[in-house]
N, C-alpha and C. Protein backbone atom coordinates (compact mmCIF):
# COMPACT_ATOMS: atom_id res chain seq x y z
N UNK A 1 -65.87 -36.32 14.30
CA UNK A 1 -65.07 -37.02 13.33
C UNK A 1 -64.29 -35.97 12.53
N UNK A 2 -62.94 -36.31 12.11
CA UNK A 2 -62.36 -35.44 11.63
C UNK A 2 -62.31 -36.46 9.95
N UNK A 3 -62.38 -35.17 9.07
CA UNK A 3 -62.04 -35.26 7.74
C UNK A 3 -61.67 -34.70 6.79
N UNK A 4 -60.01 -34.50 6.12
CA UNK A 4 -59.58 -33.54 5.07
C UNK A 4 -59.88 -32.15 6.23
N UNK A 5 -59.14 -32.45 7.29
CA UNK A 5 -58.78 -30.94 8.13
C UNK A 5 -60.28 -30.33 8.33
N UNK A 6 -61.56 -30.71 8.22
CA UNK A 6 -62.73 -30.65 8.90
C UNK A 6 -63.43 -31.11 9.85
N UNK A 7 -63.09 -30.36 10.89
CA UNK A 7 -64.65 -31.65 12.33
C UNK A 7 -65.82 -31.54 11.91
N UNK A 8 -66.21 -33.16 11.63
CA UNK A 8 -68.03 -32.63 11.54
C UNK A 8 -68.73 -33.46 12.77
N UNK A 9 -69.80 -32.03 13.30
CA UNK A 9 -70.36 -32.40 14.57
C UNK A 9 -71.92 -32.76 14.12
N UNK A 10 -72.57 -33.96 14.52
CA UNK A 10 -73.75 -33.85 14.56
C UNK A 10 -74.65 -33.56 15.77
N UNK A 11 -75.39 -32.83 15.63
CA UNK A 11 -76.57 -32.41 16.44
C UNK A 11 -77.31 -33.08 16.82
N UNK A 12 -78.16 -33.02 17.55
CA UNK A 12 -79.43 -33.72 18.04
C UNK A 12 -80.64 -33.68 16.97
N UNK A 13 -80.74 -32.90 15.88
CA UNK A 13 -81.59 -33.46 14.89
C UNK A 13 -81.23 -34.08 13.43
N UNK A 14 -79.62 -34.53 13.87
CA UNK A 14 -79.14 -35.36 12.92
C UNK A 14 -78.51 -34.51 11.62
N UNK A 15 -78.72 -33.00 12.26
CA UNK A 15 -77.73 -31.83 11.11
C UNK A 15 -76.33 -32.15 11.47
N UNK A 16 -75.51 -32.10 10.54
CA UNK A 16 -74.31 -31.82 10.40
C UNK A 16 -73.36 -30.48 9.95
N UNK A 17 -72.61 -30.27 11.05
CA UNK A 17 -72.02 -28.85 9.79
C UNK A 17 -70.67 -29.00 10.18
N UNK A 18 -69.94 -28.60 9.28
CA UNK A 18 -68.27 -28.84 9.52
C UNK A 18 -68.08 -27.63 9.25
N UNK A 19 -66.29 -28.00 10.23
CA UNK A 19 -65.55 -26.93 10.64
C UNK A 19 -64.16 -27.13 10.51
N UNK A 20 -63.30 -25.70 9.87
CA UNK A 20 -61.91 -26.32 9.40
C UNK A 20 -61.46 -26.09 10.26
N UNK A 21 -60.31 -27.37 10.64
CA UNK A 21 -59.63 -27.01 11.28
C UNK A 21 -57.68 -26.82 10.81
N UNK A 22 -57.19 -26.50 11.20
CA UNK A 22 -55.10 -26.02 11.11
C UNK A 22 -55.15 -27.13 10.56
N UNK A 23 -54.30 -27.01 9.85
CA UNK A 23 -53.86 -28.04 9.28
C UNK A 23 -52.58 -28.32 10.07
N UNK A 24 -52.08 -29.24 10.64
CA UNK A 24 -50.89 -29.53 11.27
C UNK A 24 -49.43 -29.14 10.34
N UNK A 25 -48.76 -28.48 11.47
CA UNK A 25 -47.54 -27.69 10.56
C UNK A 25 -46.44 -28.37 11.39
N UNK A 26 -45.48 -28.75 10.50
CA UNK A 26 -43.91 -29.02 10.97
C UNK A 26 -43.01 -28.46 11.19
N UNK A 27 -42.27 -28.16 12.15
CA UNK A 27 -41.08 -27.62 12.38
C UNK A 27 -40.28 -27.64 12.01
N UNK A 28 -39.74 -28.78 11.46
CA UNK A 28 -38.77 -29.43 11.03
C UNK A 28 -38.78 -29.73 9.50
N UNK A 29 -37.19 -28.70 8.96
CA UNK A 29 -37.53 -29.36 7.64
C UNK A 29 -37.19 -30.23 6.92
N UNK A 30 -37.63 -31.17 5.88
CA UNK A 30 -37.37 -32.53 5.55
C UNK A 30 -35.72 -32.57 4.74
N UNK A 31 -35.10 -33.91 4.70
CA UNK A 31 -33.72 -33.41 4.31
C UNK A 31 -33.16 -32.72 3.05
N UNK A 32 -34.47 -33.35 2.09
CA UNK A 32 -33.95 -32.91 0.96
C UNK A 32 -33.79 -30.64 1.27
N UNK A 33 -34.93 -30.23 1.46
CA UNK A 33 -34.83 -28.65 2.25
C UNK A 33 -33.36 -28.11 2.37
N UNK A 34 -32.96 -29.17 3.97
CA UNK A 34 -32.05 -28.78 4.14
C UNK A 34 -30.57 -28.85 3.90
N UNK A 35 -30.65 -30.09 2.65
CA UNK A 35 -29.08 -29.60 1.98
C UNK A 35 -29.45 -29.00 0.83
N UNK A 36 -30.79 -29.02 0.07
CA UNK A 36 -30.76 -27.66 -0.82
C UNK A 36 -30.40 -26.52 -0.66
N UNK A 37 -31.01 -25.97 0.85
CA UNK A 37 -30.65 -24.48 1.77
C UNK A 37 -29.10 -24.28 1.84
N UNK A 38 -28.54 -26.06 2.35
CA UNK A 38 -27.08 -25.67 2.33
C UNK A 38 -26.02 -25.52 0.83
N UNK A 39 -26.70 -26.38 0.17
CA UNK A 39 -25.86 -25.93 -1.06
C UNK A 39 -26.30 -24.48 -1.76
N UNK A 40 -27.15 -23.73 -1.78
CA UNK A 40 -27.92 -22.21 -2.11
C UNK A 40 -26.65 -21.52 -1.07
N UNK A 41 -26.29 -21.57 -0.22
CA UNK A 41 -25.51 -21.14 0.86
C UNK A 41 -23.93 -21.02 0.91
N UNK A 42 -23.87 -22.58 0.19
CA UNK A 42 -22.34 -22.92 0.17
C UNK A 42 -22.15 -21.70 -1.59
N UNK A 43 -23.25 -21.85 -2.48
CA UNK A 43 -22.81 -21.33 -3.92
C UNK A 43 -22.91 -19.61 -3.55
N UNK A 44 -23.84 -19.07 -2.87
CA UNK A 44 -24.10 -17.80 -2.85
C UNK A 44 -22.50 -17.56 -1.83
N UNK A 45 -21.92 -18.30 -1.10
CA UNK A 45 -20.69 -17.96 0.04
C UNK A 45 -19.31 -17.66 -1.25
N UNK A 46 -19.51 -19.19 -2.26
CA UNK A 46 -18.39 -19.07 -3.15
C UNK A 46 -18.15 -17.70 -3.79
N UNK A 47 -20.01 -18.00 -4.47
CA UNK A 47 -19.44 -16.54 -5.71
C UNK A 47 -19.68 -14.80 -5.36
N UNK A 48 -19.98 -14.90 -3.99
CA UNK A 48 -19.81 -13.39 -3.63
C UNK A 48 -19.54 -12.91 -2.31
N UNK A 49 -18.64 -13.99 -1.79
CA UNK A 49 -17.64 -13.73 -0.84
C UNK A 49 -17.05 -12.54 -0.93
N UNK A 50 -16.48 -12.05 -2.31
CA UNK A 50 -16.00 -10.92 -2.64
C UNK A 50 -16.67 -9.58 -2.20
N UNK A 51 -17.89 -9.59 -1.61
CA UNK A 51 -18.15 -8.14 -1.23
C UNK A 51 -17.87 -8.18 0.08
N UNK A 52 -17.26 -9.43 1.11
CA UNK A 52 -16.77 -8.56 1.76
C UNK A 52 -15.68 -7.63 2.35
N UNK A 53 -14.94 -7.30 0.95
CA UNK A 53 -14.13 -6.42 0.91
C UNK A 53 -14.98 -5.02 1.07
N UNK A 54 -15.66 -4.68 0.30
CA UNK A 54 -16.27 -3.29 0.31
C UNK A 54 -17.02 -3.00 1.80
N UNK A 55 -17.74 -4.40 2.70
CA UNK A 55 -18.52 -4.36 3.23
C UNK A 55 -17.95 -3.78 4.93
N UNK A 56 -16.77 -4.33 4.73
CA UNK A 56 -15.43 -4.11 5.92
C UNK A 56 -15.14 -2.79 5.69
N UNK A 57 -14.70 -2.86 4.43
CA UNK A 57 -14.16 -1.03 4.82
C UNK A 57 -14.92 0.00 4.74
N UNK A 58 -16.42 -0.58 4.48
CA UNK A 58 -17.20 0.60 5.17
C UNK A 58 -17.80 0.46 6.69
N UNK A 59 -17.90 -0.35 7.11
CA UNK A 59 -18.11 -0.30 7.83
C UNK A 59 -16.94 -0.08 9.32
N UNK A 60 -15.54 -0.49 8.73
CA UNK A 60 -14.32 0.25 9.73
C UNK A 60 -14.27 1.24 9.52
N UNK A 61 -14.58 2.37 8.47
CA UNK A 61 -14.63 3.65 8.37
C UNK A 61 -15.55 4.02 9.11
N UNK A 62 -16.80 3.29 9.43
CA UNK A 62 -17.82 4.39 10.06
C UNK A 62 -17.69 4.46 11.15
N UNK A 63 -17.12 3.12 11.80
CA UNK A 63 -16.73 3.60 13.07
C UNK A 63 -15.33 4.00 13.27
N UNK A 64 -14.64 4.26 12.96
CA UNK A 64 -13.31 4.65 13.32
C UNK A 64 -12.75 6.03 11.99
N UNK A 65 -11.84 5.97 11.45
CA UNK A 65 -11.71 7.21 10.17
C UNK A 65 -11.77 6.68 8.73
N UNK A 66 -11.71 7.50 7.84
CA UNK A 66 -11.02 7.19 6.37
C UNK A 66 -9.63 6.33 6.48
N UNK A 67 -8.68 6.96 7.07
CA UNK A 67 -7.49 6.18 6.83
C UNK A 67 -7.49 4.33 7.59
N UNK A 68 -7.59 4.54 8.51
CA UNK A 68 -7.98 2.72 8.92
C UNK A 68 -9.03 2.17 8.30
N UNK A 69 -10.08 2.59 7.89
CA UNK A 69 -11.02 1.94 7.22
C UNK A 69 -10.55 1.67 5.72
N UNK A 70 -9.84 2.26 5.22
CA UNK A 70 -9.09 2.27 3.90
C UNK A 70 -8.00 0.88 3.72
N UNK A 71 -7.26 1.02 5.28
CA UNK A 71 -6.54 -0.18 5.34
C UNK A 71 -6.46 -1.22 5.84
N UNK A 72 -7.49 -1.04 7.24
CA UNK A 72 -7.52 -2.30 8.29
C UNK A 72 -8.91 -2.65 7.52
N UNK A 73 -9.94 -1.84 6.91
CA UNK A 73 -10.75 -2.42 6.67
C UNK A 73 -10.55 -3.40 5.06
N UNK A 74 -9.68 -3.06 4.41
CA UNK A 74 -9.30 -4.07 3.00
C UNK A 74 -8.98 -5.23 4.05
N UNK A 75 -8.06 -5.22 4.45
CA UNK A 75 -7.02 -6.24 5.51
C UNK A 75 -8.33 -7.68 5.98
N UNK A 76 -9.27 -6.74 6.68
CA UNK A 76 -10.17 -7.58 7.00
C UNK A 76 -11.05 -8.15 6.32
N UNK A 77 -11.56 -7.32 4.89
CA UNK A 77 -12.09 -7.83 4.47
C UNK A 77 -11.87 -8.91 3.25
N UNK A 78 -10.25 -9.16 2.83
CA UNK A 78 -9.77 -10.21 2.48
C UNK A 78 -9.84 -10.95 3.08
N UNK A 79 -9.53 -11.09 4.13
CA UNK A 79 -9.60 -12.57 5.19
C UNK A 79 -10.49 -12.32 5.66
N UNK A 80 -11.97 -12.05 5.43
CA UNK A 80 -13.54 -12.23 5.64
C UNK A 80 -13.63 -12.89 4.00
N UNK A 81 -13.29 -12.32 2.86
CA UNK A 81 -13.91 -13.19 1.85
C UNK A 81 -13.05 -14.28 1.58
N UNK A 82 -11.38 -14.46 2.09
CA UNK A 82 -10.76 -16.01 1.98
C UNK A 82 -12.30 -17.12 3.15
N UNK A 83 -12.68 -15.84 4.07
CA UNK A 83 -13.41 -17.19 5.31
C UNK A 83 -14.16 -18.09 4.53
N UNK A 84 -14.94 -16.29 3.53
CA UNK A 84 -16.39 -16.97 3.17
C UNK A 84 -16.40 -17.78 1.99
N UNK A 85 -15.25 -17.89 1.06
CA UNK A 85 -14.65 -19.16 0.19
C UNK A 85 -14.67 -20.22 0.69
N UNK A 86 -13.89 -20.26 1.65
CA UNK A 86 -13.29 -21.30 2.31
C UNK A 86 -14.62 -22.48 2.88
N UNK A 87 -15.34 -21.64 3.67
CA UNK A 87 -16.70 -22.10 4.18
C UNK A 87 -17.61 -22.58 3.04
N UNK A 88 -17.82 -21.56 2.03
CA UNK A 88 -18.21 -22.43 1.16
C UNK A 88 -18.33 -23.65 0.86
N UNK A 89 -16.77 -23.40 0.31
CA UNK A 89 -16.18 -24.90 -0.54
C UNK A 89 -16.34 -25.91 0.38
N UNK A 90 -15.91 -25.67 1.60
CA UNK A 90 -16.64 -26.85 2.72
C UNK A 90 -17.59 -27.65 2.63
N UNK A 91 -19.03 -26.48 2.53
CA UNK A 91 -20.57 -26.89 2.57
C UNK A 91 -20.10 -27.23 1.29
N UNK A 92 -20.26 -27.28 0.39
CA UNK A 92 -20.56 -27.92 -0.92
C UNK A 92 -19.77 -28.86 -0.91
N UNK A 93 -18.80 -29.25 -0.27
CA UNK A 93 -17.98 -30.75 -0.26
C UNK A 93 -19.06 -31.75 0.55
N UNK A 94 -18.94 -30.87 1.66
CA UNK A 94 -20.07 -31.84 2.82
C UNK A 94 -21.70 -31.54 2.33
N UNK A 95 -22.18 -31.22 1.32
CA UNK A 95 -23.74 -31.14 1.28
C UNK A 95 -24.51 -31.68 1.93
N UNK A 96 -24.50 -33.15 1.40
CA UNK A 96 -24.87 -34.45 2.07
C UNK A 96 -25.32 -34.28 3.23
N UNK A 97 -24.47 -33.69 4.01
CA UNK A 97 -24.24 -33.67 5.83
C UNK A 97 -25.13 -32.82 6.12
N UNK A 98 -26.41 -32.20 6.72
CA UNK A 98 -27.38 -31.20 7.04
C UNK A 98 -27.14 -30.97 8.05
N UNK A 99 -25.93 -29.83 7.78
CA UNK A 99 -25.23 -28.78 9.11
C UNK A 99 -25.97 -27.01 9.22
N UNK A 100 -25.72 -26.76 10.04
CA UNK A 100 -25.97 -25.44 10.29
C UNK A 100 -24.82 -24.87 9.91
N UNK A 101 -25.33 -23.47 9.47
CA UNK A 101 -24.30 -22.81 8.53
C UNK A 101 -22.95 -22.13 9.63
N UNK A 102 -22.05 -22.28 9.15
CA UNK A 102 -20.76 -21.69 9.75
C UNK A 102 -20.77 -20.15 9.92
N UNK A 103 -21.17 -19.61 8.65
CA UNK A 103 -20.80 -17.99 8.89
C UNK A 103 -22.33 -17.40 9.19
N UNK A 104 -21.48 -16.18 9.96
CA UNK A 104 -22.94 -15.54 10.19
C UNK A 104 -22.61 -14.31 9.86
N UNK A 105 -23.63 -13.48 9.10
CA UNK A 105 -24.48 -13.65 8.97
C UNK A 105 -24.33 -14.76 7.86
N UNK A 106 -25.83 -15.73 7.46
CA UNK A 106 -25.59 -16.45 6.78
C UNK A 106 -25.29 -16.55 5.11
N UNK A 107 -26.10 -15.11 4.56
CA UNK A 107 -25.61 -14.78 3.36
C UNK A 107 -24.40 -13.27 3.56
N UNK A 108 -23.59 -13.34 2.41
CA UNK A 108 -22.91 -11.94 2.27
C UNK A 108 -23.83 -10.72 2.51
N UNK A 109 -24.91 -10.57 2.04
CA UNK A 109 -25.59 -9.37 2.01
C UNK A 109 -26.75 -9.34 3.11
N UNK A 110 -26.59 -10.08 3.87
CA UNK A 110 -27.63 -10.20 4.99
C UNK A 110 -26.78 -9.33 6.15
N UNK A 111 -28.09 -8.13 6.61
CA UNK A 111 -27.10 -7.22 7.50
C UNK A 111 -26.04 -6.74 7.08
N UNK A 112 -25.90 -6.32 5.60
CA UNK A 112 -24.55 -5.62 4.81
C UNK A 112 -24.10 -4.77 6.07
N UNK A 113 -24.12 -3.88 6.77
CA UNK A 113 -23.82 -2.92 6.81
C UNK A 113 -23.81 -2.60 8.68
N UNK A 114 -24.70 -3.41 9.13
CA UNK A 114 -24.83 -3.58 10.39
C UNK A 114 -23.85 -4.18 11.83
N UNK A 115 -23.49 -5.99 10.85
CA UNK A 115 -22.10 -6.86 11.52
C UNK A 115 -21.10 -7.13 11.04
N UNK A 116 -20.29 -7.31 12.13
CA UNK A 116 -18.99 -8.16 10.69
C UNK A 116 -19.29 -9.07 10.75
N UNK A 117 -18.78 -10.19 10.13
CA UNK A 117 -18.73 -11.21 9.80
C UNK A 117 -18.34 -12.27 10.86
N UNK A 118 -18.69 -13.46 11.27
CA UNK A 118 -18.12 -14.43 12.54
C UNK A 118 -18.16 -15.54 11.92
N UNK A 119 -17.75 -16.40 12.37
CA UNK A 119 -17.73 -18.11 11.96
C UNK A 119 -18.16 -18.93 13.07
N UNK A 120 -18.81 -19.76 12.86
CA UNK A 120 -19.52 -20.67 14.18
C UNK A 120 -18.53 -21.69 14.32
N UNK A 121 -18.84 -23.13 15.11
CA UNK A 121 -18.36 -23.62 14.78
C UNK A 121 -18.68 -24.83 13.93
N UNK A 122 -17.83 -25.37 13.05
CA UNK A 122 -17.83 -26.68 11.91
C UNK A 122 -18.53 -27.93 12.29
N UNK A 123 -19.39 -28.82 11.43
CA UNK A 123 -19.80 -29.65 11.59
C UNK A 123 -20.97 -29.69 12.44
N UNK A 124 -21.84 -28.98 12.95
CA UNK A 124 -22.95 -28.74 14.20
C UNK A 124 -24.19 -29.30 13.13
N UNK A 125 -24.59 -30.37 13.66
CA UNK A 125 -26.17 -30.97 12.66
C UNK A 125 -26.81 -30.55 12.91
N UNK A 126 -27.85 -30.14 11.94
CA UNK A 126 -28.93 -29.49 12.27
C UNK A 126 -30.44 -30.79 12.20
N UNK A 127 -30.44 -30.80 13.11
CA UNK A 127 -31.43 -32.10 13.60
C UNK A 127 -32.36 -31.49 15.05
N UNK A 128 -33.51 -31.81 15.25
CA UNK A 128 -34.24 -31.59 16.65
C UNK A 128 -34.02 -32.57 17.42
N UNK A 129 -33.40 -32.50 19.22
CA UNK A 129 -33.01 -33.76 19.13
C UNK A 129 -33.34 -34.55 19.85
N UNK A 130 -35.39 -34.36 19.85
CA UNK A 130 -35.93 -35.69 20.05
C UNK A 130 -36.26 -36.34 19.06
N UNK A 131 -35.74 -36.10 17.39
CA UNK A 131 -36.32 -37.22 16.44
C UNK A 131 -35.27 -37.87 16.21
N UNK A 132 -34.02 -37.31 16.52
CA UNK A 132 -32.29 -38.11 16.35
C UNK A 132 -32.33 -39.03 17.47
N UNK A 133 -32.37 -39.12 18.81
CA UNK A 133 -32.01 -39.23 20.00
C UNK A 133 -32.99 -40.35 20.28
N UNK A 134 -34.50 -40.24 20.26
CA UNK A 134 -35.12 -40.52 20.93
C UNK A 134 -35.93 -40.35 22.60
N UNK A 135 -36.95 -40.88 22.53
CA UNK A 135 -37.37 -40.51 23.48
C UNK A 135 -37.18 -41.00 25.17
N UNK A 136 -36.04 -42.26 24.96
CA UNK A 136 -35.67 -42.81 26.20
C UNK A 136 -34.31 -41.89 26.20
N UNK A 137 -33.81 -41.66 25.29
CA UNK A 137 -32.31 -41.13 26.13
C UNK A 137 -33.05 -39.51 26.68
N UNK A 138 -33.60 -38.80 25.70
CA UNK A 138 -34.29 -37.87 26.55
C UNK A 138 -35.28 -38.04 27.96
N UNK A 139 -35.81 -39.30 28.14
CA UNK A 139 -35.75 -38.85 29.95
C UNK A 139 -34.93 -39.82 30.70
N UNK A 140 -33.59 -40.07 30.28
CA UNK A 140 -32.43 -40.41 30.81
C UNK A 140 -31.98 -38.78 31.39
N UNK A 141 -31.88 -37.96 30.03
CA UNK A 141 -31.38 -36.92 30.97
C UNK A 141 -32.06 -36.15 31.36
N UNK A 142 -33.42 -36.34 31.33
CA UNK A 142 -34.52 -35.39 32.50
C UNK A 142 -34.14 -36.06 33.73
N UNK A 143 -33.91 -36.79 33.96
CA UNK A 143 -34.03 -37.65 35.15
C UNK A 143 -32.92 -37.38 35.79
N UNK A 144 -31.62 -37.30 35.59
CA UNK A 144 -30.16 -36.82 35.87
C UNK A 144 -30.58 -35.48 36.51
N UNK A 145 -29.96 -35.72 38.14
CA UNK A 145 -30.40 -34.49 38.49
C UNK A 145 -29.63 -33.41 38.28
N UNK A 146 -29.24 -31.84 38.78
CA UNK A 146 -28.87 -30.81 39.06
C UNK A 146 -27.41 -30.84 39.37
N UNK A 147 -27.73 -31.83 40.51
CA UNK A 147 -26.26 -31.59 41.40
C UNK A 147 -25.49 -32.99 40.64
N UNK A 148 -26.10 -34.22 39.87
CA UNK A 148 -25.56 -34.93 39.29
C UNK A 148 -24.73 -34.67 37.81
N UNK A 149 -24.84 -33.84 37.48
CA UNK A 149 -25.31 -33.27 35.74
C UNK A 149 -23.71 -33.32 35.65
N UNK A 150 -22.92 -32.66 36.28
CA UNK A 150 -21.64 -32.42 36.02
C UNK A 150 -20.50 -33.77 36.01
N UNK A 151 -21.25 -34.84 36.99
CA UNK A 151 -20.50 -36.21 36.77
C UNK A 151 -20.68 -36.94 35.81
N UNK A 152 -22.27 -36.97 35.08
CA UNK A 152 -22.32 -37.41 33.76
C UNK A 152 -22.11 -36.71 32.70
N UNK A 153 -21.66 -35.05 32.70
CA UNK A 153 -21.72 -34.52 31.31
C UNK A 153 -20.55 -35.44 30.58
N UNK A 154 -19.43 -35.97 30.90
CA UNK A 154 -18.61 -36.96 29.87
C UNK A 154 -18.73 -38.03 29.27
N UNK A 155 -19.88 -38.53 30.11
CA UNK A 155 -20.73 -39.85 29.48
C UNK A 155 -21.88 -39.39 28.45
N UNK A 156 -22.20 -38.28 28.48
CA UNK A 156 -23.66 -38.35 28.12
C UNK A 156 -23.49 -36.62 27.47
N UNK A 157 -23.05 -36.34 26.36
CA UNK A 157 -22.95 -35.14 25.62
C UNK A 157 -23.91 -34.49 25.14
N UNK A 158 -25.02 -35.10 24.64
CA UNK A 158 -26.14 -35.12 24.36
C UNK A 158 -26.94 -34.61 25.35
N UNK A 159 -26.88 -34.31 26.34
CA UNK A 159 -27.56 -34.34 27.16
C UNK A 159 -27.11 -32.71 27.83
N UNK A 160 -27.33 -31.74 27.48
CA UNK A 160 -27.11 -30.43 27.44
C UNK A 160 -28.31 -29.27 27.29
């Protein structure tokens, strides 16, 4: 018998002793989570988008000289912090919507110094998608074979 995350086993002389067990963990996090995460995301993108000016031209300097990193790296890193405005103001328009984040890395200072900056693409939900979908359209497309897959990918998008 299980109780409050304990099995208790009885014995053959009617002892009992319990044992904890995991407590069951979720993968998935609940919505409120994930438009909190996205608005923390969309405000940290607004108000310090601005470093990645500094973050570009050091890092075009290190690989290439002083003089291009001085200028291709400003260059870029204005239109890396117009992106990371821009993206922002997005997520915080769309909160509501529990998307996966556009820019990567996902904060300004994550990997300062390591990537530049990329943009994913817009609107991608962040959902698992046997709790969206269900479990009949998922073995609709288990069932779709190999050599079939390519005549239904226009019917059936989801199914990827």
């Amino acid at each position: 018998m299980i109780y409050n995350n304990y099995i208790i086993n009885s014995d053959e002389d009617g002892l009992s002793n319990a044992t904890e067990t995991a407590a069951p963990e979720s993968t998935e996090k609940s919505y409120g989570a994930k438009i909190g995460n996205k608005t923390l995301i969309a405000l940290a993108n607004i108000s310090l988008g601005i470093i990645e000016i500094p973050k570009n031209i050091i890092i075009v300097t290190n690989r290439t000289n002083l003089l291009y990193g001085l200028t291709g790296g400003t260059g870029l890193g204005v239109l890396n912090t117009a992106g990371r405005i821009s993206v922002g103001l997005l997520d915080l328009l769309t909160f509501p919507l529990p998307t996966q984040p556009i820019a990567r890395p996902v904060y300004p200072w994550n990997q300062y110094l390591d990537v530049y900056t990329s943009y994913n693409d817009m609107f991608v939900m962040d959902y698992q998608s046997e709790s969206m979908l269900g479990k009949e359209t998922l073995s609709i497309c288990a069932n779709i074979s190999q050599s079939n897959a390519k005549n239904y990918q226009p019917y059936l998008p989801f199914c990827s």
